[in-house]
Protein backbone atom coordinates (compact mmCIF):
# COMPACT_ATOMS: atom_id res chain seq x y z
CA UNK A 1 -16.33 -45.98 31.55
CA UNK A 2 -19.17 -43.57 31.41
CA UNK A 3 -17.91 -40.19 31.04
CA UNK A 4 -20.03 -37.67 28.42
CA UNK A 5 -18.53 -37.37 24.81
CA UNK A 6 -19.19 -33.15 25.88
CA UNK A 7 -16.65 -33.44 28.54
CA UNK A 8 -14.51 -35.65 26.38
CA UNK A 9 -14.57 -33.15 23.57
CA UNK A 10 -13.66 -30.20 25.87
CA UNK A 11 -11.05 -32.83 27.57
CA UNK A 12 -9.77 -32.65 23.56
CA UNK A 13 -9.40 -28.98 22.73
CA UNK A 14 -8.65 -27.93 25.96
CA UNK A 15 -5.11 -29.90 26.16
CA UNK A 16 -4.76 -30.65 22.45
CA UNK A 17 -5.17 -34.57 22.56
CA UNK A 18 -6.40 -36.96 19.97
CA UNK A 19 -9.74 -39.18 20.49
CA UNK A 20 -7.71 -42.33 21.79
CA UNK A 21 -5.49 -40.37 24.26
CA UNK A 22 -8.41 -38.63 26.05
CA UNK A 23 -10.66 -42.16 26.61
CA UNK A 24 -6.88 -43.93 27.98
CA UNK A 25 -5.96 -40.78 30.38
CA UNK A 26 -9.88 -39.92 31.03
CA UNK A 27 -10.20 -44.09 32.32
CA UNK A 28 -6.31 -43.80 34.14
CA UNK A 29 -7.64 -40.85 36.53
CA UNK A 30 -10.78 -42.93 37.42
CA UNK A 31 -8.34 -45.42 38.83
CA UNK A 32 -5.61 -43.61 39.82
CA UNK A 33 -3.17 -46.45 39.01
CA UNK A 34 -4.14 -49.41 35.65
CA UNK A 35 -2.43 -51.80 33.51
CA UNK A 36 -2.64 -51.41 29.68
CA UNK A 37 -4.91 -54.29 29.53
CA UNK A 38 -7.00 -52.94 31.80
CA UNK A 39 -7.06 -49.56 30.61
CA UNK A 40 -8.17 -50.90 27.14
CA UNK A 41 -10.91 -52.63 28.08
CA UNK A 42 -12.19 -49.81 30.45
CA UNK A 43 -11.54 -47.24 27.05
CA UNK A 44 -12.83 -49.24 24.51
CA UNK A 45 -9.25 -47.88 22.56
CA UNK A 46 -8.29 -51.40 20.89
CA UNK A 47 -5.45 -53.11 22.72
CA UNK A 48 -2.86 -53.03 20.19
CA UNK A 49 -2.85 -49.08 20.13
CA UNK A 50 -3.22 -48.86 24.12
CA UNK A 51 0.66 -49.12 24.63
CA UNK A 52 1.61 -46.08 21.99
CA UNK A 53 -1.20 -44.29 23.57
CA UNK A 54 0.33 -44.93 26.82
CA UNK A 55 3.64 -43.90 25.38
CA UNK A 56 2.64 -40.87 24.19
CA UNK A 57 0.70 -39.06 27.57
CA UNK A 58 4.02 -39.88 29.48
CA UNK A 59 6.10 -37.99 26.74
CA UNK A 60 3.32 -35.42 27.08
CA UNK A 61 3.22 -35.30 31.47
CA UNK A 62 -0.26 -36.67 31.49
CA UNK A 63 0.95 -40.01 33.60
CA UNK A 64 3.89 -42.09 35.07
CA UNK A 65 4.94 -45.44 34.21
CA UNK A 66 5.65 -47.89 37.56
CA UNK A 67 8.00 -49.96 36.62
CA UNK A 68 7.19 -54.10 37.83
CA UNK A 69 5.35 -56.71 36.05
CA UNK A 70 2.71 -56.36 34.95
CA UNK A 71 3.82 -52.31 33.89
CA UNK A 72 1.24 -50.27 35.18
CA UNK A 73 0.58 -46.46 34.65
CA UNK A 74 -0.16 -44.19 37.59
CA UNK A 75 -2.25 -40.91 37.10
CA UNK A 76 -1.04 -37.93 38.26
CA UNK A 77 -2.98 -34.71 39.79
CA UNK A 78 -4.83 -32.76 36.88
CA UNK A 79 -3.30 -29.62 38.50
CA UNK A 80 0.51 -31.18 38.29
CA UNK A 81 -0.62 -32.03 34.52
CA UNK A 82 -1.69 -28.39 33.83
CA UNK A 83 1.85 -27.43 34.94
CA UNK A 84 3.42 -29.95 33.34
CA UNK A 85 1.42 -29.14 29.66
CA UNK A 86 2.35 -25.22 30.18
CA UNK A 87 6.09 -25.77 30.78
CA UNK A 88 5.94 -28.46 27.99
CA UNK A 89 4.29 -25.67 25.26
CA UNK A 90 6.15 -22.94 26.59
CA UNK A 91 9.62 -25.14 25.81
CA UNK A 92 8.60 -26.12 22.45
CA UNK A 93 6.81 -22.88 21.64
CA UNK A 94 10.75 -21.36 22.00
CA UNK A 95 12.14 -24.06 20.09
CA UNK A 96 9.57 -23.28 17.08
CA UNK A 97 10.68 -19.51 17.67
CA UNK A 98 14.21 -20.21 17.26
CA UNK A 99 14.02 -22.54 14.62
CA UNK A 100 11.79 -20.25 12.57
CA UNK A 101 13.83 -16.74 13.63
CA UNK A 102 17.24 -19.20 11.65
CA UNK A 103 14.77 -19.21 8.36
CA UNK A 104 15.60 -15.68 7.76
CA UNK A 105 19.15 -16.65 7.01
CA UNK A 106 18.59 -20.16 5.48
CA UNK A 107 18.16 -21.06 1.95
CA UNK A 108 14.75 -22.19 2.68
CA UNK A 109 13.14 -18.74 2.91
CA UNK A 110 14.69 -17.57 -0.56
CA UNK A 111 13.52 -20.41 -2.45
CA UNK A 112 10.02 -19.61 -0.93
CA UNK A 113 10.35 -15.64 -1.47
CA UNK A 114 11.15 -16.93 -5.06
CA UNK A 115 8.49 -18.56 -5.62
CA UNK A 116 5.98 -15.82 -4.13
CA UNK A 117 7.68 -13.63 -6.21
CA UNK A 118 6.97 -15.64 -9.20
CA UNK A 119 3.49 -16.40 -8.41
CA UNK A 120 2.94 -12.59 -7.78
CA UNK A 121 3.70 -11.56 -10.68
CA UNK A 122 0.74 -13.08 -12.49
CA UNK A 123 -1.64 -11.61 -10.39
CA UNK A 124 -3.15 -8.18 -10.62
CA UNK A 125 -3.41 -5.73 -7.49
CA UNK A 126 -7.30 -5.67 -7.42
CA UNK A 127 -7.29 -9.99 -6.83
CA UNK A 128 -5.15 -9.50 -3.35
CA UNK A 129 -8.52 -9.73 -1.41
CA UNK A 130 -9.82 -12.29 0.89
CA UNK A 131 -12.21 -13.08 3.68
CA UNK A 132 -10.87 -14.14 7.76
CA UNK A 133 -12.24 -15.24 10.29
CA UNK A 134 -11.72 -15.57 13.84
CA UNK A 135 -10.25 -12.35 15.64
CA UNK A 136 -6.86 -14.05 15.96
CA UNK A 137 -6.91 -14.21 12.18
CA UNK A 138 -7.74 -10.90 12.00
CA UNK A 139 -5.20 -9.30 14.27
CA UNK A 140 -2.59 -11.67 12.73
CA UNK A 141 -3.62 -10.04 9.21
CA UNK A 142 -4.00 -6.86 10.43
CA UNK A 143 -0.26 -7.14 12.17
CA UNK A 144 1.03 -7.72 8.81
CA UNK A 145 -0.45 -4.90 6.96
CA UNK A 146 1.35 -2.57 9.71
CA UNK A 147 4.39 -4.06 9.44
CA UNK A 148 4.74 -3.17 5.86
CA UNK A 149 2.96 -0.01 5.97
CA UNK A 150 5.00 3.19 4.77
CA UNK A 151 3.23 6.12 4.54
CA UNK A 152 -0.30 6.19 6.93
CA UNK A 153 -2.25 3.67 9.05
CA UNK A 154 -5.51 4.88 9.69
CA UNK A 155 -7.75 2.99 12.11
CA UNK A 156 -11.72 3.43 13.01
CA UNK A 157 -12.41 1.05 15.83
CA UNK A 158 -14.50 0.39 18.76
CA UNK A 159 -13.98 1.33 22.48
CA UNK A 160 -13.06 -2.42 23.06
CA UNK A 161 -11.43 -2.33 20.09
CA UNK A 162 -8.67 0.00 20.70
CA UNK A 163 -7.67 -1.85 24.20
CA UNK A 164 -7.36 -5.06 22.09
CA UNK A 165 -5.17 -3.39 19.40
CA UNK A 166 -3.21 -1.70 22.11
CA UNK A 167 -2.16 -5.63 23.76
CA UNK A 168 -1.70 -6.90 19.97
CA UNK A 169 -0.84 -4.42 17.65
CA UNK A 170 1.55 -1.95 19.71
CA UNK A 171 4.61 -3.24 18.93
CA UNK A 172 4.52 -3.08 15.22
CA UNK A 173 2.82 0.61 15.89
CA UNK A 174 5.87 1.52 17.25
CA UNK A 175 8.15 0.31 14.85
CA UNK A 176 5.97 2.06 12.39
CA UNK A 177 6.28 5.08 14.29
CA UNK A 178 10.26 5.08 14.06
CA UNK A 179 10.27 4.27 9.92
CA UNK A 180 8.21 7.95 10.06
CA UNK A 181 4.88 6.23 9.15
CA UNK A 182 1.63 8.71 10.28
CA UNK A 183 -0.95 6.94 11.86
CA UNK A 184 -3.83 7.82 13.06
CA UNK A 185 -6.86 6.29 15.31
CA UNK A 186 -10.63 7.08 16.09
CA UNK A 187 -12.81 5.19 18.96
CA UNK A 188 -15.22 6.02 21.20
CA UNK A 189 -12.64 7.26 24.38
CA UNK A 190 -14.44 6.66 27.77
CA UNK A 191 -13.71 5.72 31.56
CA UNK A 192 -12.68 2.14 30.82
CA UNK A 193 -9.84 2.59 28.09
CA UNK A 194 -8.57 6.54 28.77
CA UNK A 195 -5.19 5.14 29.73
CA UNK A 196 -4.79 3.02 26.87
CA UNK A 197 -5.70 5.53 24.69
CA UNK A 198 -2.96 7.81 26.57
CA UNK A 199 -0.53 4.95 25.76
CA UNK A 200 -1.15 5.10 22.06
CA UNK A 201 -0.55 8.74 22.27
CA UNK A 202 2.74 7.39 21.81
CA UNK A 203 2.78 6.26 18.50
CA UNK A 204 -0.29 7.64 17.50
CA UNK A 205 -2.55 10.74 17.25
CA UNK A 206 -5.75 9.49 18.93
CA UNK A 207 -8.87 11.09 18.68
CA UNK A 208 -12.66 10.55 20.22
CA UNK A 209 -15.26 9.03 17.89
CA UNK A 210 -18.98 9.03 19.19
CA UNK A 211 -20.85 9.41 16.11
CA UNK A 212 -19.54 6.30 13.71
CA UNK A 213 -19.78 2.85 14.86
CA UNK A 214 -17.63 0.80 12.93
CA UNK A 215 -14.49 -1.43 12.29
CA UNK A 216 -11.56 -0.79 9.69
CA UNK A 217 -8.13 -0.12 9.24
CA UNK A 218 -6.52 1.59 5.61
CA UNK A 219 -3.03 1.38 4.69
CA UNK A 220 -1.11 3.88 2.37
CA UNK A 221 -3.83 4.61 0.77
CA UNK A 222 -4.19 1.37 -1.35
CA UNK A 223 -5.13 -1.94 1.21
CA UNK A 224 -8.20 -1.99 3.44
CA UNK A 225 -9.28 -4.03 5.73
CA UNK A 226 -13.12 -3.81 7.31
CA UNK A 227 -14.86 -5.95 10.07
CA UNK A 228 -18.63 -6.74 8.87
CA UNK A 229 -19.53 -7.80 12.59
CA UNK A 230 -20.46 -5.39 15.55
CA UNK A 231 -17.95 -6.81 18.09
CA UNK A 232 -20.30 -6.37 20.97
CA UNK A 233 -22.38 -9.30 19.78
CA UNK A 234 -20.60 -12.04 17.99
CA UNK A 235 -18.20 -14.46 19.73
CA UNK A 236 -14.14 -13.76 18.80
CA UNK A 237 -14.42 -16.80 16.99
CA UNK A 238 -17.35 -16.08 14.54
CA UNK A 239 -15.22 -12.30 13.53
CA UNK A 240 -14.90 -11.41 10.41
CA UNK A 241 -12.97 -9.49 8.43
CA UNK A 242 -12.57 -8.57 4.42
CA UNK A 243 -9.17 -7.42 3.26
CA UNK A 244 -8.56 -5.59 -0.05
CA UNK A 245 -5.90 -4.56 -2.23
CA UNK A 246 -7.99 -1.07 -4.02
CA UNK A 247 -7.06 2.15 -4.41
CA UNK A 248 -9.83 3.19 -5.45
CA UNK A 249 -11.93 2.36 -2.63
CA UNK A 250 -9.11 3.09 -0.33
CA UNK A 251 -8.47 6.19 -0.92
CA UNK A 252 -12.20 7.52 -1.18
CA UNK A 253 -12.39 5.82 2.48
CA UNK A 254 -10.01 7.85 4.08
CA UNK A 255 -11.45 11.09 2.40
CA UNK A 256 -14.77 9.99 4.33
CA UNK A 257 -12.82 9.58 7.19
CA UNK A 258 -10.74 12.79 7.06
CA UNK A 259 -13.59 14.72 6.82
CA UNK A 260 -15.10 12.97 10.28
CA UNK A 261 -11.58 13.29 11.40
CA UNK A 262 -11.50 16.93 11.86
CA UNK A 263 -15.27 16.72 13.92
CA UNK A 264 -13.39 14.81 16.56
CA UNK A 265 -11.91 16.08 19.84
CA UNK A 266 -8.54 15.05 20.36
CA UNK A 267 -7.54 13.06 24.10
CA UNK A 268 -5.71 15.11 26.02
């Protein structure tokens, strides 16, 4: 079977399958219908794992198994298995939900608060820092700080930055809205994300930043987050972001930014 490792490796990451379970469903859909042996020689995936292989892409939707002797496997459409793979994650993506939304009440999530607890206590405020990366790290990060913000969320971003924060980060800005937390955000307000920027209105009091280019959020005075990439020129993937836990620089942040703050025009 001569199909490029590339493709294979997309194949891979694309519908989250191991090395063995591409080469098997990659050599099935060049014959549209195989037997086990077959499809192990054509693979070069040893014989005595074809089966389980097998096995597993029909749990998964990938193929169908014609019953008869010899058993063969048929391949079905790549656009049925795309369907099939989406209802497939969507149904255990709800299962996870549920099963982690029951956590709150079990036993399970007190022992582990315990033991945060614990560990917490030997560590001093100025050591909460770290480094993410990836933007989904970021915004998952940056979700939590909201969540347990309680006095102000201030936020510096960039025009593309504020639509993105508006699809992830809304719903936690309104919740912080109701438990009377101010927030406030700067960006660069133009043609292409007005309306969103009307939409934070909301929750928010938005103003338009032309002058500073840059990337950070401060909670309560005390946590920071900042983004050392310009997100214009680096792939989602390669973002990063440094959180701290410091007054200190916290506080002398949002002095720098209060006094930029009042040089802005607010959207109408």
């Amino acid at each position: 079977m001569i199909i490029k490792e590339e493709f294979l490796g997309r194949l891979r990451k694309i519908f989250d399958l191991n090395l063995y379970e591409v080469r098997v469903w990659a050599a099935l859909l060049s014959r549209g219908t195989s037997t086990a042996g077959e499809l192990s020689s054509i693979s070069d995936v040893p014989r005595s794992r074809t089966y389980d292989i097998l096995e597993s892409l029909d749990k998964k939707g990938f193929i169908v198994m014609k019953l008869g002797k010899p058993i063969k496997f048929i391949a079905l459409k790549p656009e049925e298995v795309v369907e099939r793979v989406k209802r497939n994650l969507a149904k255990d993506a709800q299962e996870r939900t549920k099963r982690l939304e029951t956590l709150k009440e079990d036993e399970v999530i007190h022992e582990l608060n315990n033991l945060f607890n614990q560990g917490i206590k030997f560590i001093e405020p100025s050591e909460l820092s770290g480094s993410l990366r990836g933007r989904q790290n970021l915004y998952n990060h940056l979700d939590m700080m909201i969540r347990n913000a309680e006095k102000t969320i201030t936020i510096l971003t960039t025009k593309e930055g504020l639509s993105r924060k508006f699809e992830a980060l809304m719903p936690s800005l309104e919740r912080a809205k109701k438990m009377g937390v101010k927030v406030r955000i700067a960006a660069p307000i133009n043609s292409n994300n007005v309306k969103v920027a009307k939409e934070l209105k909301k929750v928010a009091e938005i103003r338009d930043m032309e002058k500073i280019r840059a990337r950070f959020i401060v909670i309560d005075s005390n946590q920071v987050m900042f983004m050392l990439l310009d997100d214009e020129k680096f792939h989602p993937n390669y973002d990063t972001g440094v959180w701290i836990n410091t007054e200190f620089f916290a506080a002398a942040l949002e002095d720098l930014f209060e006094l930029a703050w009042k040089e802005m025009k607010s959207v109408k």
